[in-house]
Protein backbone atom coordinates (compact mmCIF):
# COMPACT_ATOMS: atom_id res chain seq x y z
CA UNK A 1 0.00 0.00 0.00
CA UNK A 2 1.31 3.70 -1.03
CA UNK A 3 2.12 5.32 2.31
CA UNK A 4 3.55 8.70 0.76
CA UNK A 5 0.47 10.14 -0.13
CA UNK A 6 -2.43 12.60 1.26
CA UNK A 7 -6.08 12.80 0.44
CA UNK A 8 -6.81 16.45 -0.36
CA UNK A 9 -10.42 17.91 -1.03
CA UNK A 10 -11.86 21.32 -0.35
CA UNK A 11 -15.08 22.27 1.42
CA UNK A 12 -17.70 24.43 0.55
CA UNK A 13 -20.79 24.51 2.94
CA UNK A 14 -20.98 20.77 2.27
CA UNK A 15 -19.92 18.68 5.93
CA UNK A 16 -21.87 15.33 4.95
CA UNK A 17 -19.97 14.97 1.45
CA UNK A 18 -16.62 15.77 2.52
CA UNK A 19 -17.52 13.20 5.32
CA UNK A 20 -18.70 10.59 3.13
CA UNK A 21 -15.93 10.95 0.58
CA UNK A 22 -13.48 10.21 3.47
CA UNK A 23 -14.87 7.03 4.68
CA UNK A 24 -15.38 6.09 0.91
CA UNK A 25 -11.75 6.53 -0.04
CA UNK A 26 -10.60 5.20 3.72
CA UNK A 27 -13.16 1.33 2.58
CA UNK A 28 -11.76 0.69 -0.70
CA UNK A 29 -8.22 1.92 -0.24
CA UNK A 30 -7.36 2.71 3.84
CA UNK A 31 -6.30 5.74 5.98
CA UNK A 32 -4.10 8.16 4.86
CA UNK A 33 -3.37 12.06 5.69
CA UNK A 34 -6.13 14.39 4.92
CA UNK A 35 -6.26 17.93 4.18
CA UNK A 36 -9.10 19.84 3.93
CA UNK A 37 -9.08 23.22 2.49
CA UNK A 38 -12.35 24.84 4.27
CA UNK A 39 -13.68 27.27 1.47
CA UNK A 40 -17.28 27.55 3.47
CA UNK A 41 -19.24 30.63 3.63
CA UNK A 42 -22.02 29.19 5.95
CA UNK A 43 -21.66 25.53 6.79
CA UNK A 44 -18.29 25.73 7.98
CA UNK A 45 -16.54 22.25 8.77
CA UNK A 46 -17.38 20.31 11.69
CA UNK A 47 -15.59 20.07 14.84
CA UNK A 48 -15.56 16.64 14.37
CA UNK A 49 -14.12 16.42 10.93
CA UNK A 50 -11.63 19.16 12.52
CA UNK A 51 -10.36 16.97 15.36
CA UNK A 52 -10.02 14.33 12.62
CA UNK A 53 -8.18 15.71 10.24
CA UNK A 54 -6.03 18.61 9.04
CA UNK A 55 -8.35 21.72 8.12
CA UNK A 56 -7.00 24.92 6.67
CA UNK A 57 -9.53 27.53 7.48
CA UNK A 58 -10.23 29.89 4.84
CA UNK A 59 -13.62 30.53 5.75
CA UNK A 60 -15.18 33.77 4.37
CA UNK A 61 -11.77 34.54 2.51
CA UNK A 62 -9.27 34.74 5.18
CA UNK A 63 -6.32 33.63 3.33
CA UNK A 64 -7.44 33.32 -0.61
CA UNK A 65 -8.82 36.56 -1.60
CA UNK A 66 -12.26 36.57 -2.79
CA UNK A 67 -11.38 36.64 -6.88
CA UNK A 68 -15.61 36.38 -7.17
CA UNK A 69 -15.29 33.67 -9.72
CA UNK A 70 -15.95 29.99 -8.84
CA UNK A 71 -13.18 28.33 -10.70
CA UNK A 72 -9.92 30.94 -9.65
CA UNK A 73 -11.32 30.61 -6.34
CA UNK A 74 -11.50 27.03 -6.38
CA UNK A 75 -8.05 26.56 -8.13
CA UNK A 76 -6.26 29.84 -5.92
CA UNK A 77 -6.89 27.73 -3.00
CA UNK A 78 -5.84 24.37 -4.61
CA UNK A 79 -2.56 25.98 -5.42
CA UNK A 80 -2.56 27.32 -1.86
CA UNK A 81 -2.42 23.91 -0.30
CA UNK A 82 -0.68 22.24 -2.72
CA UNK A 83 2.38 24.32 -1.98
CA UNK A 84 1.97 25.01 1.58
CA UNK A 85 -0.18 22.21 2.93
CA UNK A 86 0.73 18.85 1.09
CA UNK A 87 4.18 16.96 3.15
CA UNK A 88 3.72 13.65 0.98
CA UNK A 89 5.44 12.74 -2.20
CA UNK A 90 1.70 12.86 -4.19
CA UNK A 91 -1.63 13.96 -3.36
CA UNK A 92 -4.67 12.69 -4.43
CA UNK A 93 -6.77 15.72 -5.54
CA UNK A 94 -10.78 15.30 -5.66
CA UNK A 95 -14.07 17.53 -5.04
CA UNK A 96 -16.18 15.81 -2.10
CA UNK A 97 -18.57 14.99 -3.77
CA UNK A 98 -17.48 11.93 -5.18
CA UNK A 99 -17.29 8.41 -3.63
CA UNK A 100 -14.58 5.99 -4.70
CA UNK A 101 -14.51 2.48 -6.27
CA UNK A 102 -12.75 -0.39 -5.31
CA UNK A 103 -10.61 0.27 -8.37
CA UNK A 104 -9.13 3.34 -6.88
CA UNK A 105 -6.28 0.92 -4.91
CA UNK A 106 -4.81 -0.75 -8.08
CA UNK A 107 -4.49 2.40 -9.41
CA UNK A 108 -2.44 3.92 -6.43
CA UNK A 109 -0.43 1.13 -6.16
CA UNK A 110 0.41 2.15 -9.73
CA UNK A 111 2.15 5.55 -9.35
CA UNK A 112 6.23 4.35 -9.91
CA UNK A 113 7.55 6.80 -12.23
CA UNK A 114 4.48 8.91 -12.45
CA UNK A 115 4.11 12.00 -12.22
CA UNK A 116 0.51 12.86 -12.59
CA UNK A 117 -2.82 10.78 -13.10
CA UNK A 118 -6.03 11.66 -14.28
CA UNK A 119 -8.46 12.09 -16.99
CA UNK A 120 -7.58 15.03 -19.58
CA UNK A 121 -10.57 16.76 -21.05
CA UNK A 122 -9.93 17.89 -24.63
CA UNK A 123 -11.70 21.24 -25.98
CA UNK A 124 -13.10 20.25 -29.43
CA UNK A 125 -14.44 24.86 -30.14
CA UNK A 126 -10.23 25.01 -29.29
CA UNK A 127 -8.58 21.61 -30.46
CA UNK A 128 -6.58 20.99 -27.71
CA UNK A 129 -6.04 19.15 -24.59
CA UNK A 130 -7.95 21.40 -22.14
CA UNK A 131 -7.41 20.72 -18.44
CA UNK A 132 -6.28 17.68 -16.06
CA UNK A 133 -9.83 17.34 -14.23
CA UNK A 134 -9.83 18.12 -10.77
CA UNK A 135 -12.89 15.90 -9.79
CA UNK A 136 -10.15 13.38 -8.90
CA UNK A 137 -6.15 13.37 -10.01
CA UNK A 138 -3.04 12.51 -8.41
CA UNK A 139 -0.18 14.54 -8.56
CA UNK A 140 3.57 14.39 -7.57
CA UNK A 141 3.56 17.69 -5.19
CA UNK A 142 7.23 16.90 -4.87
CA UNK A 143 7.98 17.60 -8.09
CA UNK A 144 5.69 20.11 -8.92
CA UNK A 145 7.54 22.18 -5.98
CA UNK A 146 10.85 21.30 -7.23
CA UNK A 147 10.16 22.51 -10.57
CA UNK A 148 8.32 25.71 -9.65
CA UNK A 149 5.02 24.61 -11.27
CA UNK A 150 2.09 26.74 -10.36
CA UNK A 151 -1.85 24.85 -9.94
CA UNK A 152 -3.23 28.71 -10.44
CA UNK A 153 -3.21 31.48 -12.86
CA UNK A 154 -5.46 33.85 -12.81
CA UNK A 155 -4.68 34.73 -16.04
CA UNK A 156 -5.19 31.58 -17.89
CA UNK A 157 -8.42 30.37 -15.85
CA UNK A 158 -11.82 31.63 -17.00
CA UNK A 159 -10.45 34.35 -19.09
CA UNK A 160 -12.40 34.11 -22.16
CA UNK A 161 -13.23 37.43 -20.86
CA UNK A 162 -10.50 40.17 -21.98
CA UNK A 163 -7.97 39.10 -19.44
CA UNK A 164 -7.43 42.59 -17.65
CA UNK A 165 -7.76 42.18 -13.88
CA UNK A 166 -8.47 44.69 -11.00
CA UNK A 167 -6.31 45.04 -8.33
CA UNK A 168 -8.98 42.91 -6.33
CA UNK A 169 -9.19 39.98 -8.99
CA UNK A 170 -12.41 41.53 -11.17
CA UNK A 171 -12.37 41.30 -14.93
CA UNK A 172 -12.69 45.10 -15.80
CA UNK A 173 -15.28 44.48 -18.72
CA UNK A 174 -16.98 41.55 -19.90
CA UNK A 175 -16.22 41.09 -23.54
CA UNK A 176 -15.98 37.28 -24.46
CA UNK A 177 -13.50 36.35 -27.47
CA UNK A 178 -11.89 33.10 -28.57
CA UNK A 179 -8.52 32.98 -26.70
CA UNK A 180 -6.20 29.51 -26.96
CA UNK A 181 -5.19 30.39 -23.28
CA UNK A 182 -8.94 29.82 -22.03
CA UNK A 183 -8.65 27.44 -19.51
CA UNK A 184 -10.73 26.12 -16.34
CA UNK A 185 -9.32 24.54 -12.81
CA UNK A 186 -6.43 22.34 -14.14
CA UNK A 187 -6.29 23.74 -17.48
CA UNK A 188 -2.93 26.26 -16.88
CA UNK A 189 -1.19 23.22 -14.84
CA UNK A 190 -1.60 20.29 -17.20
CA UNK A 191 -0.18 23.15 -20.01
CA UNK A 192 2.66 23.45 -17.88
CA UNK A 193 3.47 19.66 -16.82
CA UNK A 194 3.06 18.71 -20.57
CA UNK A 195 5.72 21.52 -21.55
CA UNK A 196 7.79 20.34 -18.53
CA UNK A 197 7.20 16.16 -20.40
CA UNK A 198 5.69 15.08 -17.32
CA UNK A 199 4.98 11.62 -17.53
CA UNK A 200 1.09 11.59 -17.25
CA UNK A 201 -1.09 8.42 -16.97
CA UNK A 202 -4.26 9.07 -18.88
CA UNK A 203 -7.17 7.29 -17.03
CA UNK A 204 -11.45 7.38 -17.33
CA UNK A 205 -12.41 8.68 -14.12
CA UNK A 206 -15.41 7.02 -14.22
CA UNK A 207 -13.57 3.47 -13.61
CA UNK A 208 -12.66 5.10 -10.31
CA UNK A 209 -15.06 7.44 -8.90
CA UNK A 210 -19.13 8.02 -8.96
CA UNK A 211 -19.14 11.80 -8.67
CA UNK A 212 -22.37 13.57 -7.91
CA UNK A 213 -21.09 17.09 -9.48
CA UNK A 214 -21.57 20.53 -8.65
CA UNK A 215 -23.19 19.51 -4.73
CA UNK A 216 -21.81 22.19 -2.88
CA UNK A 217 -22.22 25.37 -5.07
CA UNK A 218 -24.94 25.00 -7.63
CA UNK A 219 -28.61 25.79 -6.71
CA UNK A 220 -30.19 24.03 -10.03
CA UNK A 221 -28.85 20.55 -9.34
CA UNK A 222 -31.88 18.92 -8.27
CA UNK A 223 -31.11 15.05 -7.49
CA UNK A 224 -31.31 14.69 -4.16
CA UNK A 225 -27.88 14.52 -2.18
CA UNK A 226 -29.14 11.90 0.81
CA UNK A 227 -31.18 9.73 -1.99
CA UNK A 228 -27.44 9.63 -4.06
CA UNK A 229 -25.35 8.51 -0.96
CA UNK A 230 -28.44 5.74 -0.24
CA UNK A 231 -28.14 4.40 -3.91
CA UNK A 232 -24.36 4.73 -4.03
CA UNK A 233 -23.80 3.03 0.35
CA UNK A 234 -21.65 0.21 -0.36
CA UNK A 235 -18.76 2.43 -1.51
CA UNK A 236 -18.54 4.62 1.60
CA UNK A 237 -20.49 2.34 4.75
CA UNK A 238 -18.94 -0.08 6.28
């Protein structure tokens, strides 16, 4: 079993799905670090997933400035504990709200001479390869450090707007062009680690993770949460 490795999710008003992802990933693979990146704005995490596990409060924007986007929040505070957080050779990078399969420990036990794993999503209005997806990856934080390779930047992550920035992170208009530098969370840093000839393992996430999508932030997903962990119990309950 990979020992040199941390689980690493962020938060977002969302305590029973970061919960459940935990005890999925700790059934079909076992315990490892965890690091939690509390983005909450309400539901802040609990005080038993606190005395648990590591939790880096940035609650209401106390360390990642607000950059009133989804996405370069989101990836501004990956990039935050990837470099500060992370003490483990790789990471294991997921939103929590997905559960894992049993799949998920052949795959770790994988990783020799890897540097990054995960499913690449290709941009067919661009024609190109468009972002390593950050539903679940694993990257070597090791290297990534050694070679000065940034998770975030704000100017290749949702900037099909004109890419001029305030001093607090606002686009200053909102024109949308075609730009080949348009990117999402993970688009900027898979650009990078394929310039740097990383050597990235290409996998369907869906052979490794259900993921229920968008839980935490987005008021039009209708399935119910509670019904989805019910149908999906035997990867997270013991």
């Amino acid at each position: 079993m990979l020992s040199d490795i941390t689980l690493f999710t962020c938060n977002f008003n969302n305590n029973l799905m970061t919960k459940c992802m935990i005890m999925s990933f700790f059934k079909q693979y076992g315990e490892v670090p965890v690091v939690i990146m509390d983005n909450s704005t309400i539901e802040y995490c609990s005080d038993n997933i606190k005395s648990m596990f590591t939790v880096i409060d940035n609650t209401n924007f106390k360390i990642i400035k607000n950059y009133n986007q989804i996405s370069r929040n989101h990836c501004a505070s990956i990039d935050y504990v990837l470099k500060n957080c992370i003490k483990t050779k790789y990471v294991i990078l997921c939103d929590n709200d997905v559960l894992f399969k049993p799949e998920i420990k052949t795959l770790l036990n994988e990783l020799d001479n890897i540097d990054a794993v995960g499913e690449i999503d290709y941009h067919k209005k661009l024609h190109k390869d468009w972002r390593l997806l950050p539903f679940f990856c694993i990257i070597n934080v090791e290297k990534m450090k050694k070679e000065n390779i940034n998770y975030f930047d704000q100017n290749r992550c949702m900037n099909q707007y004109d890419t001029c920035f305030d001093d607090n992170g606002n686009w200053k208009n909102n024109i949308i062009k075609d730009n080949l530098e348009y990117g999402d969370t993970g688009s900027s840093f898979l650009w990078d680690i394929q310039k740097a000839n990383w050597n990235i393992k290409k996998i369907d996430l869906h052979k490794y993770i259900n993921h229920y999508a968008m839980a935490s932030w987005n008021p039009e997903v209708k399935y119910n949460i509670v019904n989805w962990l019910d149908i999906n119990s035997n990867l997270w309950k013991n």
